[in-house]
N, C-alpha and C. Protein backbone atom coordinates (compact mmCIF):
# COMPACT_ATOMS: atom_id res chain seq x y z
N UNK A 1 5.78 6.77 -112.86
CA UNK A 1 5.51 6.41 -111.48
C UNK A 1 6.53 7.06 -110.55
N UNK A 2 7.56 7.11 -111.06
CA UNK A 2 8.56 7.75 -110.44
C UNK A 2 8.23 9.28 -109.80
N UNK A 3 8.33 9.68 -110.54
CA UNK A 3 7.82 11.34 -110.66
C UNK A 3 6.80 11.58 -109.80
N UNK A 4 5.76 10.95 -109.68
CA UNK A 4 4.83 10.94 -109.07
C UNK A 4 4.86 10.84 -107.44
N UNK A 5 5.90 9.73 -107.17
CA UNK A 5 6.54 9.36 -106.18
C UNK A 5 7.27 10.28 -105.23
N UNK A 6 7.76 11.13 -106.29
CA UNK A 6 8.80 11.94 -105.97
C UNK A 6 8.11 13.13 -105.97
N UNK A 7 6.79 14.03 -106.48
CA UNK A 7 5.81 15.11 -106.35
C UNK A 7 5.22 14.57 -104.89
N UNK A 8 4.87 13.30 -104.52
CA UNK A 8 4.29 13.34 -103.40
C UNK A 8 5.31 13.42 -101.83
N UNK A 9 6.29 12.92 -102.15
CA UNK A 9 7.37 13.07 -101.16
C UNK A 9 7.60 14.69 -100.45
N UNK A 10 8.02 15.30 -101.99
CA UNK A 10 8.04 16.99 -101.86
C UNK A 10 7.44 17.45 -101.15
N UNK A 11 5.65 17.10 -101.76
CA UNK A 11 4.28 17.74 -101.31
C UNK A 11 4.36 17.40 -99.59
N UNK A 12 5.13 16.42 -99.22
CA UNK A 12 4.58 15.59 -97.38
C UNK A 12 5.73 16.35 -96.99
N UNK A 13 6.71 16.73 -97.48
CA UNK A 13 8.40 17.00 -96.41
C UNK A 13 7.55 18.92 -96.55
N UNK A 14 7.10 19.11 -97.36
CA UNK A 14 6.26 20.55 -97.59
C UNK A 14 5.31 20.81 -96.35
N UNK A 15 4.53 20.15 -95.94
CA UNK A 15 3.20 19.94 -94.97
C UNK A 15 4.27 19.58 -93.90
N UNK A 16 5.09 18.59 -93.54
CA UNK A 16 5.68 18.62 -92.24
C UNK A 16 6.66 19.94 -91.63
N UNK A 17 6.90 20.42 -92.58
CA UNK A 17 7.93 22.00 -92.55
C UNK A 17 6.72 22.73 -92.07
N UNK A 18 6.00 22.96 -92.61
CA UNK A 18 4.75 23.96 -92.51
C UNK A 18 4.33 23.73 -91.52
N UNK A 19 3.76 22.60 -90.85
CA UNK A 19 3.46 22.38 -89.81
C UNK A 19 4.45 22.50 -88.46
N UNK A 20 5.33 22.27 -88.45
CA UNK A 20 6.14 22.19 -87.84
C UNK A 20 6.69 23.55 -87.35
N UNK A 21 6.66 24.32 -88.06
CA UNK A 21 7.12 25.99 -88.09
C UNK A 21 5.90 26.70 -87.10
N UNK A 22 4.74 26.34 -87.64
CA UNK A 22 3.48 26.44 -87.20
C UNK A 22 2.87 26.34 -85.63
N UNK A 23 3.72 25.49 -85.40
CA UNK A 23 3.27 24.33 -83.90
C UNK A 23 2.08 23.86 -83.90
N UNK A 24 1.62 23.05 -85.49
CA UNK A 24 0.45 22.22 -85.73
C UNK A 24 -0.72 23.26 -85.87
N UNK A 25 -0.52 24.23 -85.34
CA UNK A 25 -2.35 24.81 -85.23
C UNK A 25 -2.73 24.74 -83.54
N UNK A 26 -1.94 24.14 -82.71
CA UNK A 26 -2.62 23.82 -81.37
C UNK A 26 -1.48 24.71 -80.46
N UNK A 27 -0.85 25.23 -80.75
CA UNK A 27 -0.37 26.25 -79.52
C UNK A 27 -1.04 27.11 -79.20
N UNK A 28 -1.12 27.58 -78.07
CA UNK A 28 -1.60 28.48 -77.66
C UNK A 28 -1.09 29.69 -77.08
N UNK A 29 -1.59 31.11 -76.82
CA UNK A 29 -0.85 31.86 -76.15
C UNK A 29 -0.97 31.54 -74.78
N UNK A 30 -0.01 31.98 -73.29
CA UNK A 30 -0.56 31.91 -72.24
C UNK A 30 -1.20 32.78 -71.67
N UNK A 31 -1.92 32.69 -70.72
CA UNK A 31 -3.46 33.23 -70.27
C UNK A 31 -2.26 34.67 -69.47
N UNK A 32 -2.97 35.53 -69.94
CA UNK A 32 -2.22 36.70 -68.92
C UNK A 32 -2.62 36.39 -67.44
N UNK A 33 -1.69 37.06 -66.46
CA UNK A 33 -1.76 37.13 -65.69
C UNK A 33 -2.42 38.09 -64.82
N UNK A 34 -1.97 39.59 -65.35
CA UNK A 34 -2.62 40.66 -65.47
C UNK A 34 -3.08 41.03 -63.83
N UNK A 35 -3.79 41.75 -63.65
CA UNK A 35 -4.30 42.00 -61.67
C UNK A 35 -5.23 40.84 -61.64
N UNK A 36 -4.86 40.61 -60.42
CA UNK A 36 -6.01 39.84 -59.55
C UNK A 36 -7.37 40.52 -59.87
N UNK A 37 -8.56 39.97 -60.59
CA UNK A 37 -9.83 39.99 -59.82
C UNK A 37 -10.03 40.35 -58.93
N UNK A 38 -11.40 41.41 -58.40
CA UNK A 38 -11.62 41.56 -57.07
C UNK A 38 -12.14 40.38 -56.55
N UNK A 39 -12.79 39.89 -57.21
CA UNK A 39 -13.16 37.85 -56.49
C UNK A 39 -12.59 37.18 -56.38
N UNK A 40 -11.59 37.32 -56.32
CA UNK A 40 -10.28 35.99 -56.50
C UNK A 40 -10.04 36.42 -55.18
N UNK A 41 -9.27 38.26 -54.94
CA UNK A 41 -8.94 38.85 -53.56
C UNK A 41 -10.20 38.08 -52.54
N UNK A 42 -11.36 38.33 -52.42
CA UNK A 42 -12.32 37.87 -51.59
C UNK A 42 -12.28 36.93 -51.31
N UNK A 43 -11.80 35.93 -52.19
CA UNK A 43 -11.62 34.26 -51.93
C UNK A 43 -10.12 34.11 -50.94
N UNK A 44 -9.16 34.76 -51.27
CA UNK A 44 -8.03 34.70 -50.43
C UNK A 44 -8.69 35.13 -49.01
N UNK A 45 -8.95 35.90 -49.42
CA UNK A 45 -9.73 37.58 -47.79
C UNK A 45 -10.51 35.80 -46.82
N UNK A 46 -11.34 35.16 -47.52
CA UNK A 46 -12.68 34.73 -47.07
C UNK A 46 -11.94 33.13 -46.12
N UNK A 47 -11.00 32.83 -46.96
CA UNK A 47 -10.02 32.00 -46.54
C UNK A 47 -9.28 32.22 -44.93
N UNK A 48 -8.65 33.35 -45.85
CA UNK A 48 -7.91 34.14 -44.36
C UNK A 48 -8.84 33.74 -43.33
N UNK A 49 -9.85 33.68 -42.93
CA UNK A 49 -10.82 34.67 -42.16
C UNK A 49 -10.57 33.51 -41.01
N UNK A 50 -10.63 32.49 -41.31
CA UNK A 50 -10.29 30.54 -41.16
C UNK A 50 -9.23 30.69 -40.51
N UNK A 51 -8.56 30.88 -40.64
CA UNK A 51 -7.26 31.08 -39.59
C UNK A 51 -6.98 30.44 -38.90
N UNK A 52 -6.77 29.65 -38.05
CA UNK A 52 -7.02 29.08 -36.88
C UNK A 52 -7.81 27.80 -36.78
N UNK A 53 -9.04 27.92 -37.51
CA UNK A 53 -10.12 26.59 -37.54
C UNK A 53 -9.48 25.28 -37.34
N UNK A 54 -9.98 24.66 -36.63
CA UNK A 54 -9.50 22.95 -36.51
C UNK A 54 -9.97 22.13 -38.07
N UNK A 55 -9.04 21.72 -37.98
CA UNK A 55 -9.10 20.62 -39.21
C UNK A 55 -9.88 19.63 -38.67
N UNK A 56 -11.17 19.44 -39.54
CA UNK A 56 -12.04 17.86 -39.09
C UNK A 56 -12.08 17.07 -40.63
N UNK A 57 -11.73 16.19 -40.60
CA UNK A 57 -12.50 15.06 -41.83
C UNK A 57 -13.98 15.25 -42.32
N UNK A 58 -14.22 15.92 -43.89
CA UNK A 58 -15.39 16.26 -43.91
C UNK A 58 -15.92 17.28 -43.47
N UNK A 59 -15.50 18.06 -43.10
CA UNK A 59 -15.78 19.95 -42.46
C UNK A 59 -15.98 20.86 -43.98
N UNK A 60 -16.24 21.16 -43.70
CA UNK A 60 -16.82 22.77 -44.70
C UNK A 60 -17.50 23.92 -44.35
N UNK A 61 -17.27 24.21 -43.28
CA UNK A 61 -17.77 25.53 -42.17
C UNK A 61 -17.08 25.75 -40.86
N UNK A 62 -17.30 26.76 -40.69
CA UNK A 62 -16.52 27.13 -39.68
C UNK A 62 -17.03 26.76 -38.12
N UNK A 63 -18.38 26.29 -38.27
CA UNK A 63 -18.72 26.08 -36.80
C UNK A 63 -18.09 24.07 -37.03
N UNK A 64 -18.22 23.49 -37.90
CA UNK A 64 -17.60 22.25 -37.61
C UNK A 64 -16.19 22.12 -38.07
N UNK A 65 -15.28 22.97 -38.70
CA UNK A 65 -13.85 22.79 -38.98
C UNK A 65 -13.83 22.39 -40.70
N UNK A 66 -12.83 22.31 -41.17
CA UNK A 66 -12.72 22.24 -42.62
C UNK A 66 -11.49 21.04 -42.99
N UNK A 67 -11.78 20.27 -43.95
CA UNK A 67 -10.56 19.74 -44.36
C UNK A 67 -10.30 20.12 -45.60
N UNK A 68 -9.34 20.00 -45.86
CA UNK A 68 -8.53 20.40 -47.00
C UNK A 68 -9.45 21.58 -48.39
N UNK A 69 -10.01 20.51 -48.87
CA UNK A 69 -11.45 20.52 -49.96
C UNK A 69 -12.33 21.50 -49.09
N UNK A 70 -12.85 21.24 -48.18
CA UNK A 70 -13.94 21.82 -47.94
C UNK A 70 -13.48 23.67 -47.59
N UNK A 71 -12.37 23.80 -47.21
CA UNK A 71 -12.05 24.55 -46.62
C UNK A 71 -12.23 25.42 -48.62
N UNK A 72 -11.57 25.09 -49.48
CA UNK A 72 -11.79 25.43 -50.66
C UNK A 72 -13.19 25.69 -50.97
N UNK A 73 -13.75 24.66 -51.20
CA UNK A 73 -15.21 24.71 -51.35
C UNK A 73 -15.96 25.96 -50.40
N UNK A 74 -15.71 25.79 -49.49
CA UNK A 74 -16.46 27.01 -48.53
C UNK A 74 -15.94 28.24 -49.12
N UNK A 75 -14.60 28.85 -49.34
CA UNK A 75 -14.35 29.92 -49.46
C UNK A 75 -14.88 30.47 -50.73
N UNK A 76 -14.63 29.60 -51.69
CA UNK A 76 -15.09 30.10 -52.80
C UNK A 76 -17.25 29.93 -53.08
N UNK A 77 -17.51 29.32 -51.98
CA UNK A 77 -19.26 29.72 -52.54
C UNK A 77 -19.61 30.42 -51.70
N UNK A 78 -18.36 30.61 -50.13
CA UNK A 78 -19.50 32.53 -49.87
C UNK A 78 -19.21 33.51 -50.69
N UNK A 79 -18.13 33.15 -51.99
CA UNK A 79 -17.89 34.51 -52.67
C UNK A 79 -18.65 33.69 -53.92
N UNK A 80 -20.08 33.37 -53.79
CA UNK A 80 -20.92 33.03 -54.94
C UNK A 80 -20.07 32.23 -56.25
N UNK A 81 -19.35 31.50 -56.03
CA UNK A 81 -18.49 30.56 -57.04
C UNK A 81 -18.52 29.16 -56.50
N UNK A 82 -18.61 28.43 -57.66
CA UNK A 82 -18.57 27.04 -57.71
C UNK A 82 -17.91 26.17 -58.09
N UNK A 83 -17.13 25.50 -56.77
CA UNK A 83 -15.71 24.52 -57.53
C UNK A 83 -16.63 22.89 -56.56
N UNK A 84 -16.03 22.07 -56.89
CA UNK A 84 -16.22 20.86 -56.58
C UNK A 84 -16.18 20.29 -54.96
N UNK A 85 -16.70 19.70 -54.55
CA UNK A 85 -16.56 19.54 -53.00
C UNK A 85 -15.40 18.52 -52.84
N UNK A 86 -15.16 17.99 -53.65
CA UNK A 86 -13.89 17.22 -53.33
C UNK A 86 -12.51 17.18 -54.02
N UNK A 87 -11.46 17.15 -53.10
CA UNK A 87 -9.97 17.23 -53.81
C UNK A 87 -9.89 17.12 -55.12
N UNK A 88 -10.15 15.30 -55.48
CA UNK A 88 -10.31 14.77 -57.05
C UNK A 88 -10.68 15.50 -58.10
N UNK A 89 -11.79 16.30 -57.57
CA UNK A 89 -12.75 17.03 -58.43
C UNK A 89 -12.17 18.02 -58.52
N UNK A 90 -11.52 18.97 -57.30
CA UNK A 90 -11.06 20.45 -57.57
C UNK A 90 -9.30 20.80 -58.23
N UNK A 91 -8.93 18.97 -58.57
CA UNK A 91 -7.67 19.55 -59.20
C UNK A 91 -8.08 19.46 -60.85
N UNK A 92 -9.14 19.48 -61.10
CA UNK A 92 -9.38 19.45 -61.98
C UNK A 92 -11.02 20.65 -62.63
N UNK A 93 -10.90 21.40 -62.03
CA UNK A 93 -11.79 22.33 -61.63
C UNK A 93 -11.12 23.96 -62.95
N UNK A 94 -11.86 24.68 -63.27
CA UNK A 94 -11.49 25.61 -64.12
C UNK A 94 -10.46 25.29 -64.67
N UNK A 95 -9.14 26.35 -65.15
CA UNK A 95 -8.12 26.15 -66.08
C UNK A 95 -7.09 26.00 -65.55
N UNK A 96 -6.28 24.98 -66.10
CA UNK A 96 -4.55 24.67 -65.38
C UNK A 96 -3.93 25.88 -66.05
N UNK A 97 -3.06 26.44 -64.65
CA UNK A 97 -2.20 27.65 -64.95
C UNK A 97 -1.11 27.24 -64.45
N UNK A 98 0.48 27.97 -64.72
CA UNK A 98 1.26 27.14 -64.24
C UNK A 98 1.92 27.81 -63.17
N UNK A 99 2.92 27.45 -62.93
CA UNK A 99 3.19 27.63 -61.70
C UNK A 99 3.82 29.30 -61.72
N UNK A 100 4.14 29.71 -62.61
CA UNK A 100 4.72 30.82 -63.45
C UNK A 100 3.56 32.56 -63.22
N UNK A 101 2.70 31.30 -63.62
CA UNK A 101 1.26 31.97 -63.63
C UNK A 101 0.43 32.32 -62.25
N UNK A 102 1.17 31.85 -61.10
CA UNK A 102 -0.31 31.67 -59.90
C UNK A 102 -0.66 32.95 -60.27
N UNK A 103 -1.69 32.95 -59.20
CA UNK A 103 -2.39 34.63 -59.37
C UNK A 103 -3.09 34.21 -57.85
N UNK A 104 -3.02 35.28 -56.60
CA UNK A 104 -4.24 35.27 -55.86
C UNK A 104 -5.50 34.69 -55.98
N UNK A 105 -5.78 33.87 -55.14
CA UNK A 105 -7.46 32.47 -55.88
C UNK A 105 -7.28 31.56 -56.31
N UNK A 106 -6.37 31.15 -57.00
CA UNK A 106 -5.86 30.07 -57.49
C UNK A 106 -6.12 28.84 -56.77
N UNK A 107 -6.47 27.49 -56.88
CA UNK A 107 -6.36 26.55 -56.14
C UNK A 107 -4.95 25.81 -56.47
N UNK A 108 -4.45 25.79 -55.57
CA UNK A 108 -3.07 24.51 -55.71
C UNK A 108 -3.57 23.11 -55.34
N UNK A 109 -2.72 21.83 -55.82
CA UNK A 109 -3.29 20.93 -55.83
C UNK A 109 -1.65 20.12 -55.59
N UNK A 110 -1.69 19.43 -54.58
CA UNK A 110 -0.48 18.87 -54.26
C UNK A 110 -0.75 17.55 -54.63
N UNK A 111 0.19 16.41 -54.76
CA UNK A 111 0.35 15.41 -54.50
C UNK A 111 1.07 14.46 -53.00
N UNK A 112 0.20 14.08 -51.83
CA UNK A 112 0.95 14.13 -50.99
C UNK A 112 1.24 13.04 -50.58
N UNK A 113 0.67 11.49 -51.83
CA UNK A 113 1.04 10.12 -51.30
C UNK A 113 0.54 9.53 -52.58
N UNK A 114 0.91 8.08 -52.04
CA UNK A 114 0.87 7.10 -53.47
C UNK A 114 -0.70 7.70 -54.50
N UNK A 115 -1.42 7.79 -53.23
CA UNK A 115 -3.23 8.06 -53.67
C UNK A 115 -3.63 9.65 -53.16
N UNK A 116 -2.67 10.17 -52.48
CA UNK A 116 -3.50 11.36 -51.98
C UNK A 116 -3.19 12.50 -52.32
N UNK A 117 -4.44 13.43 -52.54
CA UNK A 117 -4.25 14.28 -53.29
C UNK A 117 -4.36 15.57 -52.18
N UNK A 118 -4.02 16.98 -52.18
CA UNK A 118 -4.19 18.18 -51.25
C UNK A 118 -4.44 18.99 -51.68
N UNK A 119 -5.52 20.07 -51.15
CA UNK A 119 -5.79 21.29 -52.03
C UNK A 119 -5.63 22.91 -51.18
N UNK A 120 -5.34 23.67 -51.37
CA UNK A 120 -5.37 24.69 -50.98
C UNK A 120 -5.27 26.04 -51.66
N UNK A 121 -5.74 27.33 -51.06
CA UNK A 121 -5.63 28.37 -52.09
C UNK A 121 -4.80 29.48 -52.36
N UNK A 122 -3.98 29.94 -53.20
CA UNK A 122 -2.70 30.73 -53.11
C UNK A 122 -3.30 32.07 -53.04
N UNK A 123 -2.37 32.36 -52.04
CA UNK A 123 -2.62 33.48 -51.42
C UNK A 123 -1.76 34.95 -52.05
N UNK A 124 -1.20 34.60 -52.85
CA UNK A 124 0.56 35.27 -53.33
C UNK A 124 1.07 35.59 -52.64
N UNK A 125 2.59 36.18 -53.26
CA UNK A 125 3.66 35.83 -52.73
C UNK A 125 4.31 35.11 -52.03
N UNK A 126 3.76 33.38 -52.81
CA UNK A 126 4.33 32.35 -52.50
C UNK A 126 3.81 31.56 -51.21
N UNK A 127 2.88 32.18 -50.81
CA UNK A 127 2.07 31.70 -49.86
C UNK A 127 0.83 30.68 -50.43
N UNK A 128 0.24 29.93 -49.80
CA UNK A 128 -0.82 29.63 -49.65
C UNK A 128 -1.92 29.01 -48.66
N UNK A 129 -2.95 29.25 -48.25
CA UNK A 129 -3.68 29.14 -47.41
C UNK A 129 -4.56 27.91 -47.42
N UNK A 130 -4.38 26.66 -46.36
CA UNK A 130 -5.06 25.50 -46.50
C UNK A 130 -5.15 24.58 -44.87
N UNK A 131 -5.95 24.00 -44.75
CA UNK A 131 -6.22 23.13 -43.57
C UNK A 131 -5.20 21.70 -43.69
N UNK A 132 -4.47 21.58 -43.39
CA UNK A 132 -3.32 20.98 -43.24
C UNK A 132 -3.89 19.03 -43.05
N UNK A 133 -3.96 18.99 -42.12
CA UNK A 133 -4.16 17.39 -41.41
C UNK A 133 -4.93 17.10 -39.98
N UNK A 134 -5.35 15.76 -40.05
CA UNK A 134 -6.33 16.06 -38.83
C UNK A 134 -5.12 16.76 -37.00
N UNK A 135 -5.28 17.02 -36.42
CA UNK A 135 -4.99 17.65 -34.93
C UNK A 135 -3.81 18.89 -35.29
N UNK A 136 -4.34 19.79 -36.48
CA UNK A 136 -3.65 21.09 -37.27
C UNK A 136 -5.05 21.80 -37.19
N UNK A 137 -4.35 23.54 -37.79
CA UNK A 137 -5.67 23.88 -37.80
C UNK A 137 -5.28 24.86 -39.01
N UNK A 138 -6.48 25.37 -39.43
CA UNK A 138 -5.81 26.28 -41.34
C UNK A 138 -4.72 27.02 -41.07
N UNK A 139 -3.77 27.34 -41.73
CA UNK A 139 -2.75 27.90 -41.73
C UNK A 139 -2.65 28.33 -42.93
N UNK A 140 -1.59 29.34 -43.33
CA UNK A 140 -0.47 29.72 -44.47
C UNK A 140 0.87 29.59 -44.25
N UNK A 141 1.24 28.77 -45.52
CA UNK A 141 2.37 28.53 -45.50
C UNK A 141 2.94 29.04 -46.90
N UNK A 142 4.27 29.00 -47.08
CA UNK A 142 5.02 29.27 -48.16
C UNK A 142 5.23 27.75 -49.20
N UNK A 143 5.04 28.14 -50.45
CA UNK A 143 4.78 27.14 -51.47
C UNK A 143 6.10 26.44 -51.96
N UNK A 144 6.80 27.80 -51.59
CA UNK A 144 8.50 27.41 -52.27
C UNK A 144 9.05 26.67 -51.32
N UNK A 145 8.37 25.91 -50.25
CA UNK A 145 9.12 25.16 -48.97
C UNK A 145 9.61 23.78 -49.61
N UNK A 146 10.83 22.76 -49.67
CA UNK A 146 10.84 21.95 -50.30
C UNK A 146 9.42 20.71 -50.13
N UNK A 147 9.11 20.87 -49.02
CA UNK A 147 7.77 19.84 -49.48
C UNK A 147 7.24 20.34 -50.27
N UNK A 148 6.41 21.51 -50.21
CA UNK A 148 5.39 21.80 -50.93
C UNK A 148 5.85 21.43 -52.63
N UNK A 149 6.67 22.34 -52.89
CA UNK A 149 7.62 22.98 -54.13
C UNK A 149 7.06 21.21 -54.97
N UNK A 150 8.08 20.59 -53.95
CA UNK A 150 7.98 19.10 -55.06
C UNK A 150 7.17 18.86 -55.40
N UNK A 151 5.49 18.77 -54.46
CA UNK A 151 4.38 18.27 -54.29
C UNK A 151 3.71 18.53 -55.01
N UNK A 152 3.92 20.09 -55.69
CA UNK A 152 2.77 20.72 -56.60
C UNK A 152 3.02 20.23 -57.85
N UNK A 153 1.24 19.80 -58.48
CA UNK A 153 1.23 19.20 -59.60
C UNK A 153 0.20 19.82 -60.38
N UNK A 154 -0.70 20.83 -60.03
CA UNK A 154 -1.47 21.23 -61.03
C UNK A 154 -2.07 22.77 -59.62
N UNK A 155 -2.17 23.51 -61.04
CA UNK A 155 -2.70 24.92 -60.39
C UNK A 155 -4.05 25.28 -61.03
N UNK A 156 -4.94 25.37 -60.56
CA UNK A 156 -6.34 26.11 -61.28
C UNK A 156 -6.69 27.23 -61.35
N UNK A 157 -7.12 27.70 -62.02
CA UNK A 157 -7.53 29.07 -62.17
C UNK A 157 -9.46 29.47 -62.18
N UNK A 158 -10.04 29.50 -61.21
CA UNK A 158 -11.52 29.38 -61.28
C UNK A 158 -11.97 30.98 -61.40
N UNK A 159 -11.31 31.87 -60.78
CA UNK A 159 -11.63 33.21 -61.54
C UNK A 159 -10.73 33.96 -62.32
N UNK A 160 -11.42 34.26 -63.46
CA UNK A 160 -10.38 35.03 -64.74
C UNK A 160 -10.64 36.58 -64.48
């Protein structure tokens, strides 16, 4: 019984080494970064275009103003792509990339209160482009600003 005891011990400290060396089987490589997509550019471009627009609650066009989401949502389905019409939905929308990773198109996804969530789309070089709050109007701002910086909690990636 002993022996036996002691073949199975071996056999488990054997499988936890192995595994362990391994990283289980579930690591992954990270997603290159590689050039921007020309659709990703169009989605920044289509964004840009917003500039200025008044922020309304519930907007998603440019003749009634955009909030946060919608302003996302709009840019990316005149460039024939489909993300979610709402915040909730779009931080959780294609693949989390990290912060390491943005790429032009990207949606950022802030955290900006106990419950509220913010979305906007990176523009690179540390920029990103989003409809701010109601009596604001879309802007770009820099990501590395200490609000933002803290705020960001998840990055998406909707074109590869």
């Amino acid at each position: 019984m002993y022996s036996n005891l002691r073949y199975i011990r071996i056999a488990l400290l054997a499988l936890i080494l192995s595994l362990s060396l391994s990283g289980c089987g579930f690591h992954r490589a990270p997603e290159p970064t590689g050039p921007t997509p020309v659709k990703a550019k169009k989605v920044v471009r289509t964004a840009y275009s917003q500039m200025g627009k008044k922020y309304r609650l519930g907007g998603a066009s440019p003749s009634k103003g955009f909030d946060c989401s919608g302003l996302v949502y709009w840019a990316y389905g005149q460039n024939g792509l489909k993300v979610p019409r709402v915040t909730r939905d779009q931080a959780h929308a294609g693949r989390a990339v990290s912060r390491s990773q943005l790429r032009p198109g990207d949606i950022v996804v802030f955290r900006t209160g106990l419950r509220s969530l913010h979305t906007g789309i990176y523009a690179g070089d540390g920029s990103f482009i989003h409809s701010p709050r109601a009596g604001e109007r879309v802007r770009m701002e820099s990501i590395n600003v200490n609000y933002w910086k803290k705020r960001l909690i998840t990055a998406r990636r909707i074109v590869r």
